[in-house]
N, C-alpha and C. Protein backbone atom coordinates (compact mmCIF):
# COMPACT_ATOMS: atom_id res chain seq x y z
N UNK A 1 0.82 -1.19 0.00
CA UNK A 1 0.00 0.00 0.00
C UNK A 1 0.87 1.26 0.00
N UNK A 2 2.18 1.49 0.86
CA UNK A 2 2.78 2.95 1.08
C UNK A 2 3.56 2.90 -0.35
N UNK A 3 3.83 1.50 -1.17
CA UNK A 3 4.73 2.02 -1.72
C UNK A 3 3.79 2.03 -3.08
N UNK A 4 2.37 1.93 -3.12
CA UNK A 4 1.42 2.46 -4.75
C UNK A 4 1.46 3.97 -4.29
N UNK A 5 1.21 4.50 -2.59
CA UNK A 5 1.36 5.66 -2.68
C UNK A 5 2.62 6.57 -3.46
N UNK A 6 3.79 5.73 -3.09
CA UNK A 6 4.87 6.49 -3.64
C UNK A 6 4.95 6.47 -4.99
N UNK A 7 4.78 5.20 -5.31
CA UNK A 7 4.69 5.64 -7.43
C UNK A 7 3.65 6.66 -7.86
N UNK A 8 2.39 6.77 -7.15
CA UNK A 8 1.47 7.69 -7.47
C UNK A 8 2.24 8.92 -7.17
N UNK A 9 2.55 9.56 -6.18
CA UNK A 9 3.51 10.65 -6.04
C UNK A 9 4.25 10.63 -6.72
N UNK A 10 5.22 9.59 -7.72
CA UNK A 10 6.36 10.01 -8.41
C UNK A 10 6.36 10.06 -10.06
N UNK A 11 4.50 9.49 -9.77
CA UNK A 11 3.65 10.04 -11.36
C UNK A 11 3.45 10.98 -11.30
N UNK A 12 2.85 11.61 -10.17
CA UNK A 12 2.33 12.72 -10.82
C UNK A 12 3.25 14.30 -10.28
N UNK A 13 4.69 13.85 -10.03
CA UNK A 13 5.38 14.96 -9.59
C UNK A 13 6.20 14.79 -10.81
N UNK A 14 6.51 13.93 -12.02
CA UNK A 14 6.81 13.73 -13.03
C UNK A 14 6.54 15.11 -13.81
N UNK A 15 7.52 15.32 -15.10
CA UNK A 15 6.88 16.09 -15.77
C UNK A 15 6.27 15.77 -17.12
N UNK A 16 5.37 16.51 -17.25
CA UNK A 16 4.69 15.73 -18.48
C UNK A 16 5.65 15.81 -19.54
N UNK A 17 4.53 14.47 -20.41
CA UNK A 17 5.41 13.81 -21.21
C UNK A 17 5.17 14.67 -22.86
N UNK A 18 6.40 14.87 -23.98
CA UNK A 18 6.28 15.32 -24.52
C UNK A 18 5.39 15.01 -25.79
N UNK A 19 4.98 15.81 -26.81
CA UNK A 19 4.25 15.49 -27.93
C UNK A 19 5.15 14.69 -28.63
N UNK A 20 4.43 13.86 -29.46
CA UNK A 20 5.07 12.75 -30.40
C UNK A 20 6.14 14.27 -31.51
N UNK A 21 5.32 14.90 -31.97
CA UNK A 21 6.01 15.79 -32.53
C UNK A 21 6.98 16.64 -32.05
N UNK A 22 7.02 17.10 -30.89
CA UNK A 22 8.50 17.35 -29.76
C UNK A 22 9.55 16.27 -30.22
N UNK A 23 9.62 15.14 -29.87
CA UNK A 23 10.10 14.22 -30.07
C UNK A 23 11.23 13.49 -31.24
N UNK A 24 10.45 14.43 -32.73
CA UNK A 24 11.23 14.30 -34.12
C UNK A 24 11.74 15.19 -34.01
N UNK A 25 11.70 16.43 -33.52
CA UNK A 25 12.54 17.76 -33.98
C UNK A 25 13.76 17.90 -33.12
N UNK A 26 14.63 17.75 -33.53
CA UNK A 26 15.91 17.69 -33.33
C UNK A 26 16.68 18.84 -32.18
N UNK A 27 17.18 18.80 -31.33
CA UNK A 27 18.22 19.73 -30.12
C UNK A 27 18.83 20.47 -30.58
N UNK A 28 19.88 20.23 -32.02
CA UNK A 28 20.38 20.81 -32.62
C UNK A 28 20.56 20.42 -33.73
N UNK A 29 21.31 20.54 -34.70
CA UNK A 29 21.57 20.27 -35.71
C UNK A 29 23.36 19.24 -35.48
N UNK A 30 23.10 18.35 -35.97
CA UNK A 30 24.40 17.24 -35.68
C UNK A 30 25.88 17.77 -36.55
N UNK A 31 26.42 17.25 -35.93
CA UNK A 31 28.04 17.90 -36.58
C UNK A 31 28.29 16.58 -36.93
N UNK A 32 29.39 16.97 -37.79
CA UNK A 32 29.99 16.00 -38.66
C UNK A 32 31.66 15.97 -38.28
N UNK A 33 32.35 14.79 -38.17
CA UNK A 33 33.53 14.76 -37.68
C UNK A 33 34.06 13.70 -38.81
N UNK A 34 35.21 13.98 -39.22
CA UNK A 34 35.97 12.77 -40.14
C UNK A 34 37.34 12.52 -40.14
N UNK A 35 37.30 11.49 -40.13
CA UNK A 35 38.92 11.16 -39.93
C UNK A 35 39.68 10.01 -40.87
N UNK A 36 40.93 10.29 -41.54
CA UNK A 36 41.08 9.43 -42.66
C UNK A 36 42.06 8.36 -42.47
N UNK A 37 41.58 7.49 -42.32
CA UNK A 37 42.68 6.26 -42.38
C UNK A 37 43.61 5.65 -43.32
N UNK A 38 44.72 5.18 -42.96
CA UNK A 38 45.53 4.68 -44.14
C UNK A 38 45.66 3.26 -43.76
N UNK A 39 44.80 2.03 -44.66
CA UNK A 39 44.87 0.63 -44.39
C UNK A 39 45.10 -0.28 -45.25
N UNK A 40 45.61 -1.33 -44.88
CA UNK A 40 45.92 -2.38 -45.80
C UNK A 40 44.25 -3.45 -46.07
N UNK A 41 44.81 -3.37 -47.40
CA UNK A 41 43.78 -4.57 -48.11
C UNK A 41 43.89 -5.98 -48.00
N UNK A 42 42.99 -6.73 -47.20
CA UNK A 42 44.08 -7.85 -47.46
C UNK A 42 43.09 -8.85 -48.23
N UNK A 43 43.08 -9.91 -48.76
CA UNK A 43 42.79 -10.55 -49.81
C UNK A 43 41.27 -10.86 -49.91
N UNK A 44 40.81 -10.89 -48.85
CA UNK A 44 39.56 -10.95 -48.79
C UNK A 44 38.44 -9.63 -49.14
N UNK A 45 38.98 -8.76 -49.27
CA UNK A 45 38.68 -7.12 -49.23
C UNK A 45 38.34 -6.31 -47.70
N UNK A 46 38.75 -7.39 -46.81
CA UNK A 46 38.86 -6.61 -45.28
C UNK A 46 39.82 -5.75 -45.29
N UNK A 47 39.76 -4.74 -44.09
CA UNK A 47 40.89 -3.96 -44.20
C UNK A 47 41.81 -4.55 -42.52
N UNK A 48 42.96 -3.69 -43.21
CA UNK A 48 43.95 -4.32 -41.41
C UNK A 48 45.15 -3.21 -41.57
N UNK A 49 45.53 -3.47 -40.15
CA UNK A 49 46.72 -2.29 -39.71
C UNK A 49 46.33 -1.03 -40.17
N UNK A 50 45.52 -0.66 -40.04
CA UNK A 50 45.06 0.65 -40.31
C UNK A 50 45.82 2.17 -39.25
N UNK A 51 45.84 3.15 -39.46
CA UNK A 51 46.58 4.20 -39.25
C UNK A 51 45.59 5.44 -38.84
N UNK A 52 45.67 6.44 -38.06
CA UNK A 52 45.00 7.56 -38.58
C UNK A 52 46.09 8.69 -39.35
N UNK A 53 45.68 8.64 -40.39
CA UNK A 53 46.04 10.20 -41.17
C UNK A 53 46.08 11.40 -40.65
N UNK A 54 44.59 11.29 -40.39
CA UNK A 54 44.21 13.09 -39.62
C UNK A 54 42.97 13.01 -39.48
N UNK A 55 42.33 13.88 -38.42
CA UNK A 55 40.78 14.06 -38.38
C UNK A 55 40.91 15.36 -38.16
N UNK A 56 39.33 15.70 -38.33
CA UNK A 56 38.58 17.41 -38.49
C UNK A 56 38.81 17.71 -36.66
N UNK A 57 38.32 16.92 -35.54
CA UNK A 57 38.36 17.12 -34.49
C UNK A 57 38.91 16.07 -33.65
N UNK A 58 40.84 16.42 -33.28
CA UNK A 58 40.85 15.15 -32.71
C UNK A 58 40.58 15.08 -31.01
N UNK A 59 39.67 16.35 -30.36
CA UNK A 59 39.36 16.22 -29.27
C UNK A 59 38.10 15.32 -29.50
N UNK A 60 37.52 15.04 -29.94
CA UNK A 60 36.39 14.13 -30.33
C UNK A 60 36.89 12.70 -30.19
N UNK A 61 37.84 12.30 -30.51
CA UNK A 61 38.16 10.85 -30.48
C UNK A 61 37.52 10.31 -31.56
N UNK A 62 37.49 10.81 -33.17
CA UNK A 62 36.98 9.89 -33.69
C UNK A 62 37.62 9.32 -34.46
N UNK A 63 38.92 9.42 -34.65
CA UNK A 63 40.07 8.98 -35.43
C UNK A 63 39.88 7.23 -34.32
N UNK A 64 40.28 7.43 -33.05
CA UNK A 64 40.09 5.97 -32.19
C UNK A 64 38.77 5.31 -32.47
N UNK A 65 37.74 6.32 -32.68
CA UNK A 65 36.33 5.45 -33.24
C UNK A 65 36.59 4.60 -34.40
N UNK A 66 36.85 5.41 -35.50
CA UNK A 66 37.02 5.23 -36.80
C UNK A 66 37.82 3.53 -36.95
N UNK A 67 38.93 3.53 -36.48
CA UNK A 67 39.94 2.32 -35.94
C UNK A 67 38.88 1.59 -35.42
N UNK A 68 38.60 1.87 -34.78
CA UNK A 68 37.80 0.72 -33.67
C UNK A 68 36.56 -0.01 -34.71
N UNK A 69 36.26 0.72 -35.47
CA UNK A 69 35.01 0.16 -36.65
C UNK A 69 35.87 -0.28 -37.80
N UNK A 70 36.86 -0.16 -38.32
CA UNK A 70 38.14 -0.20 -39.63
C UNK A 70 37.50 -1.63 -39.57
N UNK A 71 37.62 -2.38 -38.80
CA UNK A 71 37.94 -4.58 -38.68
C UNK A 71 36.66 -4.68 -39.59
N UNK A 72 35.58 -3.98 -39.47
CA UNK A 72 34.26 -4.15 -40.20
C UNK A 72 34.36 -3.83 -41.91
N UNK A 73 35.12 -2.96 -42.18
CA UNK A 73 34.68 -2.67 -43.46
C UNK A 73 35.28 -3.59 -44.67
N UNK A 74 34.67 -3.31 -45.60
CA UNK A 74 35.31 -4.31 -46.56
C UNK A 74 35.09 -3.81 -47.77
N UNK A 75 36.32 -3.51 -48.85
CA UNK A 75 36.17 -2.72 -50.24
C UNK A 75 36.35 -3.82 -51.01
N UNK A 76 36.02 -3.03 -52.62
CA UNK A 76 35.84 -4.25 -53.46
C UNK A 76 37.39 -4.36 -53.66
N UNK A 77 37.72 -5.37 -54.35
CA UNK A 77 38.77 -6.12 -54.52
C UNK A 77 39.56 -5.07 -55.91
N UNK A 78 38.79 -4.99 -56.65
CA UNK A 78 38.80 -3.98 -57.82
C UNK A 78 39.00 -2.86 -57.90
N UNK A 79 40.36 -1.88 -58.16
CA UNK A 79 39.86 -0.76 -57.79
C UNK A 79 39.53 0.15 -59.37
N UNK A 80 39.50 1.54 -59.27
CA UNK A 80 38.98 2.30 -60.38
C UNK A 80 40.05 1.57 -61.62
N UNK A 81 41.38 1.14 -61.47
CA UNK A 81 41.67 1.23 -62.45
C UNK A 81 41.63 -0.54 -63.01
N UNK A 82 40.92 -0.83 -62.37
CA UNK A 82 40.83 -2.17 -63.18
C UNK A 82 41.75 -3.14 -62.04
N UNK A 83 42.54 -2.91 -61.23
CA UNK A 83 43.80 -3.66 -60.65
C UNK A 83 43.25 -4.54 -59.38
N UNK A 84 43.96 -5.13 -58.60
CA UNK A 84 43.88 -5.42 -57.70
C UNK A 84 43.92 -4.64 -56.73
N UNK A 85 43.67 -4.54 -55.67
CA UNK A 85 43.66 -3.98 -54.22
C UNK A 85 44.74 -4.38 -53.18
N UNK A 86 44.43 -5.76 -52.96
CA UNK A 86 44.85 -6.73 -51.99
C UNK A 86 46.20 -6.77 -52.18
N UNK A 87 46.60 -6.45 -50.70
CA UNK A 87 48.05 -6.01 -50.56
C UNK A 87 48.36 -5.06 -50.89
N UNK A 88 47.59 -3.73 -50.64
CA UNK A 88 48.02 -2.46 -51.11
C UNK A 88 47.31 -1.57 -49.53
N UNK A 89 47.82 -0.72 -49.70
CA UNK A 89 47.27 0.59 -48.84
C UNK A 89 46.58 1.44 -49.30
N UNK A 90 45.13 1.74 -48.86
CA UNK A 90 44.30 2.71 -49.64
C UNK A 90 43.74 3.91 -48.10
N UNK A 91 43.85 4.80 -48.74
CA UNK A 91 42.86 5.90 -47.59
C UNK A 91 41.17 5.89 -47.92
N UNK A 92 41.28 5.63 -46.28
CA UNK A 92 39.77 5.23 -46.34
C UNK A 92 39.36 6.39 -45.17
N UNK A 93 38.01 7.58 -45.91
CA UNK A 93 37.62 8.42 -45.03
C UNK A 93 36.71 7.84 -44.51
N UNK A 94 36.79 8.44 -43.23
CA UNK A 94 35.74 8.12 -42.34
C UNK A 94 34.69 9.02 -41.78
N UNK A 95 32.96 9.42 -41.82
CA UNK A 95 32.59 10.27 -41.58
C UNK A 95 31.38 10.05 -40.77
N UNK A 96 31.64 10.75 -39.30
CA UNK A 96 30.86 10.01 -38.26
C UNK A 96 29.66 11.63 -37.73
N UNK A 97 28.64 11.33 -37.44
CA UNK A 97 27.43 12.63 -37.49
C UNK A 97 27.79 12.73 -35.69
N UNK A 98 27.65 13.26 -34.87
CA UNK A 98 27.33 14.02 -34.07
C UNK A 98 26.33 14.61 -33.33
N UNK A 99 25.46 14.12 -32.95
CA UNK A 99 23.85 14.74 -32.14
C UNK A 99 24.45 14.96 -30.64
């Protein structure tokens, strides 16, 4: 019993809840941070030993993000000029949003 009293008190000392439309409209507008890696191809089209180049903000940490996601990506094997990839070093930008 004391403690339906207390959730009732901590409903209704709550503040109300916002409109569905509150909800989509955005705090601010998101920034954009990028940082470019330099990685090896390796035969499969994964990338490895990857590097940071440089980023737009490196108080952000997203050059360490960027790395930390690198093990995931995977380019085609092919590059523009017709050649192989694999076993080469390509810069790969990275561009992460901000809210």
């Amino acid at each position: 019993m004391i403690a339906s009293f207390v959730l009732a008190a901590m409903i209704s000392n709550a503040a109300p809840a916002k409109a569905p439309s509150d909800l989509l409209t955005p705090v601010s507008q998101p920034r954009e941070a990028v940082a470019v890696l330099n990685c090896l191809v390796k035969s499969d089209g994964h990338l490895t030993s990857c590097t940071v180049l440089g980023e737009s903000n490196p108080e952000l940490g997203v050059g360490d993000a960027a790395l930390k996601m690198a093990a995931q990506f995977q380019v085609d094997l092919l590059g523009p000029d017709g050649k192989s990839r694999a076993g080469s070093f390509i810069e790969v930008p990275v561009r992460i949003r901000i809210r």
